[in-house]
C-alpha atoms as a PDB file:
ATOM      1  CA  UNK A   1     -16.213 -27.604  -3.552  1.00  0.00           C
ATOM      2  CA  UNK A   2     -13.382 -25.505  -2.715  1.00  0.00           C
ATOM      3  CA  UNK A   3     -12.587 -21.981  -3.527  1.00  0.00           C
ATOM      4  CA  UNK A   4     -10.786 -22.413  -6.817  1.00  0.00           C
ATOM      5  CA  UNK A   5     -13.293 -24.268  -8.201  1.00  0.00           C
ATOM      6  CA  UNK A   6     -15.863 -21.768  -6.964  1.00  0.00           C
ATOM      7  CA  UNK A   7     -13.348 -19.406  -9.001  1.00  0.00           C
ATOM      8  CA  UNK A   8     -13.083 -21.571 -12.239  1.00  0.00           C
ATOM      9  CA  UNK A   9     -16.891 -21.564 -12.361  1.00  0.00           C
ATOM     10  CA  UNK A  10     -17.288 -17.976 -12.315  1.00  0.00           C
ATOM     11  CA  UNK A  11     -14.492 -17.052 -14.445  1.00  0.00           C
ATOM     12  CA  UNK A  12     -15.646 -19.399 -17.149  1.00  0.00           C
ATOM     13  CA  UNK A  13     -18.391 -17.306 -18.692  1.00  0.00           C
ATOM     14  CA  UNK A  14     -16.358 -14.291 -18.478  1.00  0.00           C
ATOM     15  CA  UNK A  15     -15.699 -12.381 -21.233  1.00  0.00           C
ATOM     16  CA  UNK A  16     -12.091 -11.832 -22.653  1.00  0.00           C
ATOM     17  CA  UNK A  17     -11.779  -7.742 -21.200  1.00  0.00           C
ATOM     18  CA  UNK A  18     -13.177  -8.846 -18.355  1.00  0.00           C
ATOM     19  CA  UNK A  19     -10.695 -11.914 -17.409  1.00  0.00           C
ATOM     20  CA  UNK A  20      -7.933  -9.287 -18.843  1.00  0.00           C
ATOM     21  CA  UNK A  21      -9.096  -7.108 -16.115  1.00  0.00           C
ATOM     22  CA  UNK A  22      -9.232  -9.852 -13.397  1.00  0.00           C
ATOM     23  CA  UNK A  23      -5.819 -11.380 -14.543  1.00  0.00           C
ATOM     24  CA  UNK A  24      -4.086  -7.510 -13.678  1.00  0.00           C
ATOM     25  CA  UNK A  25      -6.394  -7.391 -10.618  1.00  0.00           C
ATOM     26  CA  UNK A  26      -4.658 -10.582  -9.455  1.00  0.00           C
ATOM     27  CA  UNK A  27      -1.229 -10.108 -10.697  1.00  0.00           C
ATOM     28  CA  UNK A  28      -1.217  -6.935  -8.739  1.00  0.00           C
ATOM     29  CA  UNK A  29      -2.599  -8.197  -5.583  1.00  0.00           C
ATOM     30  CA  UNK A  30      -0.220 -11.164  -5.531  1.00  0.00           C
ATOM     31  CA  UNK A  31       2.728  -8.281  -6.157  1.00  0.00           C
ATOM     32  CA  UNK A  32       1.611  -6.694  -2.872  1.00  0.00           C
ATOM     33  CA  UNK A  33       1.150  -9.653  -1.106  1.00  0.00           C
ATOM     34  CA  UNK A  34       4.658 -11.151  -1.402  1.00  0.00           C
ATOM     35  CA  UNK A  35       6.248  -7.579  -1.169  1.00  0.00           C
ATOM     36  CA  UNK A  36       4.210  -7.031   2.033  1.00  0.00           C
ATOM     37  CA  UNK A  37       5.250 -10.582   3.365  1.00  0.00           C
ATOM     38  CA  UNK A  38       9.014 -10.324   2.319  1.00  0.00           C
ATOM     39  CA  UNK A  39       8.720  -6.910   4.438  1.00  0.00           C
ATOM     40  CA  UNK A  40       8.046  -9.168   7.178  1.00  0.00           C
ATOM     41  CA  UNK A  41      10.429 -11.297   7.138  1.00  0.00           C
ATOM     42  CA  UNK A  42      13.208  -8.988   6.686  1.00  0.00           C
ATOM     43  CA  UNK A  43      15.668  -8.187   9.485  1.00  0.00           C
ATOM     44  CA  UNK A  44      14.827  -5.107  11.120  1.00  0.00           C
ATOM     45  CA  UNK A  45      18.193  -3.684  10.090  1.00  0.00           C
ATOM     46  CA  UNK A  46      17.738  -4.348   6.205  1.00  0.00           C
ATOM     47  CA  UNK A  47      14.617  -2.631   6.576  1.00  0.00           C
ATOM     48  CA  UNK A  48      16.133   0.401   8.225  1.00  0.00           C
ATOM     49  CA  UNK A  49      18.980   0.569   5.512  1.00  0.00           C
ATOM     50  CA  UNK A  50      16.271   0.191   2.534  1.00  0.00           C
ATOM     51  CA  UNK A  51      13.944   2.586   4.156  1.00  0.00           C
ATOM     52  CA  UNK A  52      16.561   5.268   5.352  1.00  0.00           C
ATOM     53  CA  UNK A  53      16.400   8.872   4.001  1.00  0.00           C
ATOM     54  CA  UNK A  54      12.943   7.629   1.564  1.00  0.00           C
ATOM     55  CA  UNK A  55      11.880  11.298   2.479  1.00  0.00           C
ATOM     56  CA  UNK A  56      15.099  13.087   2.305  1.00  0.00           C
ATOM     57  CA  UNK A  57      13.261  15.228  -1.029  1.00  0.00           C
ATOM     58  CA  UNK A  58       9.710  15.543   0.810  1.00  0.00           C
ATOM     59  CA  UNK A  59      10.593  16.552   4.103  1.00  0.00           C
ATOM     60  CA  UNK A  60       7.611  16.515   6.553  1.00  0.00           C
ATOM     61  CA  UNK A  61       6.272  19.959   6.919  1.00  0.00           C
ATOM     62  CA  UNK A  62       3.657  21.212   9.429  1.00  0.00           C
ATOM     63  CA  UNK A  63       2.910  24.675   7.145  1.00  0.00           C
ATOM     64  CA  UNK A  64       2.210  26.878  10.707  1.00  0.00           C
ATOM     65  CA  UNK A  65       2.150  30.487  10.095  1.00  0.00           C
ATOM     66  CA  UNK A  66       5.349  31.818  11.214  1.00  0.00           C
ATOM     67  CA  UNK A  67       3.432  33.659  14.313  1.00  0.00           C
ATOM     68  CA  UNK A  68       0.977  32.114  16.718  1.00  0.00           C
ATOM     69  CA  UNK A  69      -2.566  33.200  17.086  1.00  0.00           C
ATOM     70  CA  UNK A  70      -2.832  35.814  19.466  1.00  0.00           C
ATOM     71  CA  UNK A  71      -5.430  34.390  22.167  1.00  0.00           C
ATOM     72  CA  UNK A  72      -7.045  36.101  24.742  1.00  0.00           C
ATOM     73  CA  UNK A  73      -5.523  34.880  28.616  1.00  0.00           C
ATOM     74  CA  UNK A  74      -7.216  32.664  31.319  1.00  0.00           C
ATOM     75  CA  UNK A  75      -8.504  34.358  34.075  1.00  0.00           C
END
């Protein structure tokens, strides 16, 4: 027996919520799946020109106070 059977059989019995919530489970895993693999396949260049400047409004921040620790010297 292969998987989607295996699947069929246990989906059967399901209630209607619960194959609701399954269905948008699966819808949204698929969604990943073939953005994830188109990702992959794209040229390296489309990805850089899709990609460029994502973070131009959340700029990376380290949040350092603005004076170092004062620390006592090796000897």
């Amino acid at each position: 027996m292969d998987i989607c059977n295996q699947a069929v059989e246990l989906v059967s019995p399901m209630t209607l919520a619960d194959k609701a919530q399954l269905l948008e489970y699966l819808s949204a895993s698929l969604k990943d799946d073939i953005t994830t693999e188109a990702y992959r396949h794209m040229p390296k260049e489309d990805f850089v020109k899709l990609t460029y400047s994502s973070l131009a409004d959340d700029p990376i921040e380290r949040n350092q106070p603005p004076y170092p620790d004062v620390r006592d010297e090796i000897e």
